[in-house]
C-alpha atoms as a PDB file:
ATOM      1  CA  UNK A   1     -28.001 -24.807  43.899  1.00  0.00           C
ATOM      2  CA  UNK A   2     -25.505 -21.731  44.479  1.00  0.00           C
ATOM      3  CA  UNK A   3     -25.625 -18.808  42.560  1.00  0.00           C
ATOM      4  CA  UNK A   4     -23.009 -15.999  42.019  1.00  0.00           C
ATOM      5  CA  UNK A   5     -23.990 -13.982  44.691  1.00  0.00           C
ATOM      6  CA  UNK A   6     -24.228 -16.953  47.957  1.00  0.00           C
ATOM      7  CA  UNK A   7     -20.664 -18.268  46.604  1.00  0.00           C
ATOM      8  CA  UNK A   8     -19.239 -14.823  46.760  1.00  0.00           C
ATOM      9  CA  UNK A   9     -21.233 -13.869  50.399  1.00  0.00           C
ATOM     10  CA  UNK A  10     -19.439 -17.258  52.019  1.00  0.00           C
ATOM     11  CA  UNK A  11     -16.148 -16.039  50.667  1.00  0.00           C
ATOM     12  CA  UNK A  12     -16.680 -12.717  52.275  1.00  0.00           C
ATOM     13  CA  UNK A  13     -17.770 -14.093  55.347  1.00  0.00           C
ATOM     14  CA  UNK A  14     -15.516 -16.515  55.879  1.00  0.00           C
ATOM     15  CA  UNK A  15     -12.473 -13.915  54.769  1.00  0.00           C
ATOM     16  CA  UNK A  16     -11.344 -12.735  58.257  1.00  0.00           C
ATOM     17  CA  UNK A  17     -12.024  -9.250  57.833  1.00  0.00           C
ATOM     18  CA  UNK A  18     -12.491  -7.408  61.093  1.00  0.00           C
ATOM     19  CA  UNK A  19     -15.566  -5.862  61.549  1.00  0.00           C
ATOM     20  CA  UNK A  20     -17.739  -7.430  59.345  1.00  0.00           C
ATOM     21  CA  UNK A  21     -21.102  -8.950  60.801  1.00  0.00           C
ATOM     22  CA  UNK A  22     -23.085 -10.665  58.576  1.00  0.00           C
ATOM     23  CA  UNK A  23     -22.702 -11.611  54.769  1.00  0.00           C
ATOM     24  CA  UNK A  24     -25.745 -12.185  52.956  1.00  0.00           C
ATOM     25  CA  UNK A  25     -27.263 -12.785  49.409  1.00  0.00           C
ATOM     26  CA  UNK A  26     -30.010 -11.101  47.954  1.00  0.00           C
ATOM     27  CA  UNK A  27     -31.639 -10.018  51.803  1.00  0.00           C
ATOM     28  CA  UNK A  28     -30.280  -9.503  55.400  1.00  0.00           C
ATOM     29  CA  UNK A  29     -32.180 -10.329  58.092  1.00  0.00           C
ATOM     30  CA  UNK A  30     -34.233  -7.654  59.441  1.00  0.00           C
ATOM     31  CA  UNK A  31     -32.574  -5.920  62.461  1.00  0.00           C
ATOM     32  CA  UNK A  32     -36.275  -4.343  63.349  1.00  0.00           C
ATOM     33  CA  UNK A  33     -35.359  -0.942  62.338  1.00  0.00           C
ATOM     34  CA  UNK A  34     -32.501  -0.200  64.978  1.00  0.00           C
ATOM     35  CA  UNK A  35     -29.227   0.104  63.630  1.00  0.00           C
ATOM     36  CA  UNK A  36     -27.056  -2.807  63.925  1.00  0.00           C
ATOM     37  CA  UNK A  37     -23.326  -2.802  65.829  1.00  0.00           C
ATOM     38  CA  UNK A  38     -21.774  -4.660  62.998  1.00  0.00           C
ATOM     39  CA  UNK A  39     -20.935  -4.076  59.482  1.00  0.00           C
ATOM     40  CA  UNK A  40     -23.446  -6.022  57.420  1.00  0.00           C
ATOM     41  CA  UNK A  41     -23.268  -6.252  53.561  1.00  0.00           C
ATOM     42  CA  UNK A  42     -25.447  -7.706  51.340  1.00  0.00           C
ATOM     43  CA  UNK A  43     -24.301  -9.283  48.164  1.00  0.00           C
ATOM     44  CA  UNK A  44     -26.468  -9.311  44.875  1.00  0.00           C
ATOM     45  CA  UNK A  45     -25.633 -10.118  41.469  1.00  0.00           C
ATOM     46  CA  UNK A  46     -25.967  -7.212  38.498  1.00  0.00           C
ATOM     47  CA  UNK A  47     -25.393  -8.546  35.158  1.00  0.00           C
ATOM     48  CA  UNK A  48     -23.929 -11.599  33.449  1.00  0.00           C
ATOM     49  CA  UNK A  49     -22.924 -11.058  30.040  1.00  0.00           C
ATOM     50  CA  UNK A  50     -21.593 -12.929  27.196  1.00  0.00           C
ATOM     51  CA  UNK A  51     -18.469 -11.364  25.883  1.00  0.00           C
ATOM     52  CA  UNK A  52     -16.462 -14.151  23.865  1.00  0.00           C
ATOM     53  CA  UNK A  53     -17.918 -16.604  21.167  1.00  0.00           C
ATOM     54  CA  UNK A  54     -16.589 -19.567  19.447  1.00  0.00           C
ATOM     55  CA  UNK A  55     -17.679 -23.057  18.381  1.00  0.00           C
ATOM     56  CA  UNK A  56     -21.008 -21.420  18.653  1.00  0.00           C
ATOM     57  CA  UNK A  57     -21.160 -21.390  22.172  1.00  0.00           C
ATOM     58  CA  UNK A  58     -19.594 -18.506  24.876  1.00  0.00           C
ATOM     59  CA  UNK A  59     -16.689 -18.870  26.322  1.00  0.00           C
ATOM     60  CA  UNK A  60     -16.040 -16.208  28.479  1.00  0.00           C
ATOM     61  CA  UNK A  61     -18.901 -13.801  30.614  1.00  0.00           C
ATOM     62  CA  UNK A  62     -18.296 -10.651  32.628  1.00  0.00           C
ATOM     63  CA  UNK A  63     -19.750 -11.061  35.900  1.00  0.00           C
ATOM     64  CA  UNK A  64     -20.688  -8.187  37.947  1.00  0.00           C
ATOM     65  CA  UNK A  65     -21.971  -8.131  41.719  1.00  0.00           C
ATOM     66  CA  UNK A  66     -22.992  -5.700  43.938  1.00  0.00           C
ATOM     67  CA  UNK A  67     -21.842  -5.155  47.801  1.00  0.00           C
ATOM     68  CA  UNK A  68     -24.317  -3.002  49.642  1.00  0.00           C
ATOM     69  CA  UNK A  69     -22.342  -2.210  53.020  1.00  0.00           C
ATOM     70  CA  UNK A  70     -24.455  -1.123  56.134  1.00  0.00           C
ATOM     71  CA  UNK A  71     -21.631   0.222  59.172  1.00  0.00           C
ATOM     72  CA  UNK A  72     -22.594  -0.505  62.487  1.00  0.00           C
ATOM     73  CA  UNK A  73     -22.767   1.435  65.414  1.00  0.00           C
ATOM     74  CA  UNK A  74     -19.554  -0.167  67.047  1.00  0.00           C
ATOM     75  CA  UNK A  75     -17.027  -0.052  64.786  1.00  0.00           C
ATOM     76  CA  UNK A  76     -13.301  -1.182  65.801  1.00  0.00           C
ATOM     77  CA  UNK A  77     -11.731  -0.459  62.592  1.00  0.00           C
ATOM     78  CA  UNK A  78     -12.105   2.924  60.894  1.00  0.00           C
ATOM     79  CA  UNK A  79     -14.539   2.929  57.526  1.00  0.00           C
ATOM     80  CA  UNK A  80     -11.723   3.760  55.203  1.00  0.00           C
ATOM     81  CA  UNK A  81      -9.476   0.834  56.662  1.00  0.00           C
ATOM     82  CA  UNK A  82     -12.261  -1.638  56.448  1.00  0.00           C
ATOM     83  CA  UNK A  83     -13.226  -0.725  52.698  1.00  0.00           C
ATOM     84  CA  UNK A  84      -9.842  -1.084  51.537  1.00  0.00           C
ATOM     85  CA  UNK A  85     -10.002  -4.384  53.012  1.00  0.00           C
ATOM     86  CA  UNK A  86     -12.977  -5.219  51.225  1.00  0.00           C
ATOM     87  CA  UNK A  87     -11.243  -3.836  48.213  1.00  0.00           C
ATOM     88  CA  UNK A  88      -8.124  -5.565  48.889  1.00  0.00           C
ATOM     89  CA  UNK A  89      -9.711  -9.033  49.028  1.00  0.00           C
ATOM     90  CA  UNK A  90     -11.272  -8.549  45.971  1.00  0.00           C
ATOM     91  CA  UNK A  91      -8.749  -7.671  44.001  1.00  0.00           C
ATOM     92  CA  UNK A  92      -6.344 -10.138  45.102  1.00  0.00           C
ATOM     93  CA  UNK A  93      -9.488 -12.533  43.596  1.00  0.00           C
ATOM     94  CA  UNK A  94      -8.995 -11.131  40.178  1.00  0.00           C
ATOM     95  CA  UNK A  95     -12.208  -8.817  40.888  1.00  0.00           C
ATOM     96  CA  UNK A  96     -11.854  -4.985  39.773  1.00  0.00           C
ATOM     97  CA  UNK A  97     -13.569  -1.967  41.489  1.00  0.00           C
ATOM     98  CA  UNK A  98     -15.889  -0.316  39.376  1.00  0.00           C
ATOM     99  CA  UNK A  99     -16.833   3.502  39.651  1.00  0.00           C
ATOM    100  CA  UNK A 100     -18.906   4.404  42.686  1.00  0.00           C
ATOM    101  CA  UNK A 101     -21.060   6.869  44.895  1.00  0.00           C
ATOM    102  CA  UNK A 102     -20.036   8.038  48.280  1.00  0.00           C
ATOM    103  CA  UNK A 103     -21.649   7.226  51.716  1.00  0.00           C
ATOM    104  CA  UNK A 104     -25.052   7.860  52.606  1.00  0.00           C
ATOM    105  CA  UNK A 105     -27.810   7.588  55.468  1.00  0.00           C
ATOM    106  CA  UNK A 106     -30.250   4.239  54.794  1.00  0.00           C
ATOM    107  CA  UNK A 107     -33.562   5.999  55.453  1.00  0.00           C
ATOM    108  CA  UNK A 108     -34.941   2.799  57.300  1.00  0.00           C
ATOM    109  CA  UNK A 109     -31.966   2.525  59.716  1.00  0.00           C
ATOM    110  CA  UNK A 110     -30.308   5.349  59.586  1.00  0.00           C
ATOM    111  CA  UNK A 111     -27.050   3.814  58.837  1.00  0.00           C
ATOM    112  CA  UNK A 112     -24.312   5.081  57.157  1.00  0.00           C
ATOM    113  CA  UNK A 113     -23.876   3.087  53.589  1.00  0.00           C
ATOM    114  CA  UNK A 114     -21.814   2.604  50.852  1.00  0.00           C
ATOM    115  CA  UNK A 115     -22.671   0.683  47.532  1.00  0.00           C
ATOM    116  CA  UNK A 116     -19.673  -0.792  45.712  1.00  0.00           C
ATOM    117  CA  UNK A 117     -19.725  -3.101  42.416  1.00  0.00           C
ATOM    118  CA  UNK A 118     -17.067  -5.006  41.305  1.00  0.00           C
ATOM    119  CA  UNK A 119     -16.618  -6.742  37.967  1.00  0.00           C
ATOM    120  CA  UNK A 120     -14.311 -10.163  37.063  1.00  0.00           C
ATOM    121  CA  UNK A 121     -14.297 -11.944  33.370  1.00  0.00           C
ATOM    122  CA  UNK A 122     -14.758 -15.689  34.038  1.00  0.00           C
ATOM    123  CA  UNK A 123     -13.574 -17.939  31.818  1.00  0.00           C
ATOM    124  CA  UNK A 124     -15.722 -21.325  30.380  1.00  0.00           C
ATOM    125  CA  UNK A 125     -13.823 -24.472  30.392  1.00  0.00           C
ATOM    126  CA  UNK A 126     -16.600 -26.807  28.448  1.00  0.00           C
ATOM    127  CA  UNK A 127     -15.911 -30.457  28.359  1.00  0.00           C
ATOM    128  CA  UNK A 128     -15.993 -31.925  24.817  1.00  0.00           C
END
C-alpha cells in the first residue's frame, strides 16, 4: 500500500534536483548524530480534508504534506537555489506553498533546517 507521503518522497527523489540525498517518508535513516553531506528531506503527510460533497459522498479533499529539509555539509548548489527548486517542482505539480518559518539549527545534528508545507486539492473520480 502507498500512502500520500511515499508517492510524493519517490517523486522527489526521482526529480533530478541537484543536491538532494535522500527522500524519505515518515523517518530518515539515522546518520548517528553527525551531520550528513547531503540534503535529506523527509516527507510526512498533515491533514486530509473533505472539502466538496455531492451524491452523499466527497468529491474533492485538500491534501497537505510536509517537507522537513536537513542541508548537508557539502553543498554544490546554494540553499536559496535549491529551495526554489523544490518550490519550483511543486508548483509545476499543481502544489501551492503555504506560509512558513525560516531556517534553524536541528538540536540532534546540528544542521541547518527548513520546514515547508505545501497544499494541492485533489479531485475524486468515483466509478458508478
Amino acid at each position: 500500500m502507498s500512502t500520500l507521503a511515499k508517492e510524493v518522497a519517490d517523486e522527489l527523489q526521482n526529480s533530478g534536483i541537484k543536491d538532494i540525498g535522500i527522500v524519505s517518508s515518515y523517518t530518515l535513516p539515522s546518520t548517528g548524530g553527525i551531520a550528513d553531506k547531503q540534503n535529506n528531506i523527509l516527507v510526512t503527510e498533515v491533514t486530509t480534508v473533505p472539502n466538496e460533497y455531492g451524491s452523499n459522498q466527497f468529491t474533492q479533499t485538500d491534501e497537505t504534506i510536509e517537507l522537513n529539509i536537513y542541508y548537508g555539509t557539502q553543498k554544490t548548489v546554494p540553499i536559496d537555489t535549491f529551495e526554489r527548486s523544490i518550490v519550483s517542482f511543486f508548483t509545476q505539480k499543481n502544489w501551492s506553498l503555504l506560509p512558513y518559518g525560516g531556517h534553524y539549527k536541528d538540536p540532534t545534528t546540528k544542521q541547518l533546517c527548513i520546514d515547508f508545507q505545501f497544499r494541492r486539492r485533489k479531485t475524486w473520480k468515483f466509478k458508478d
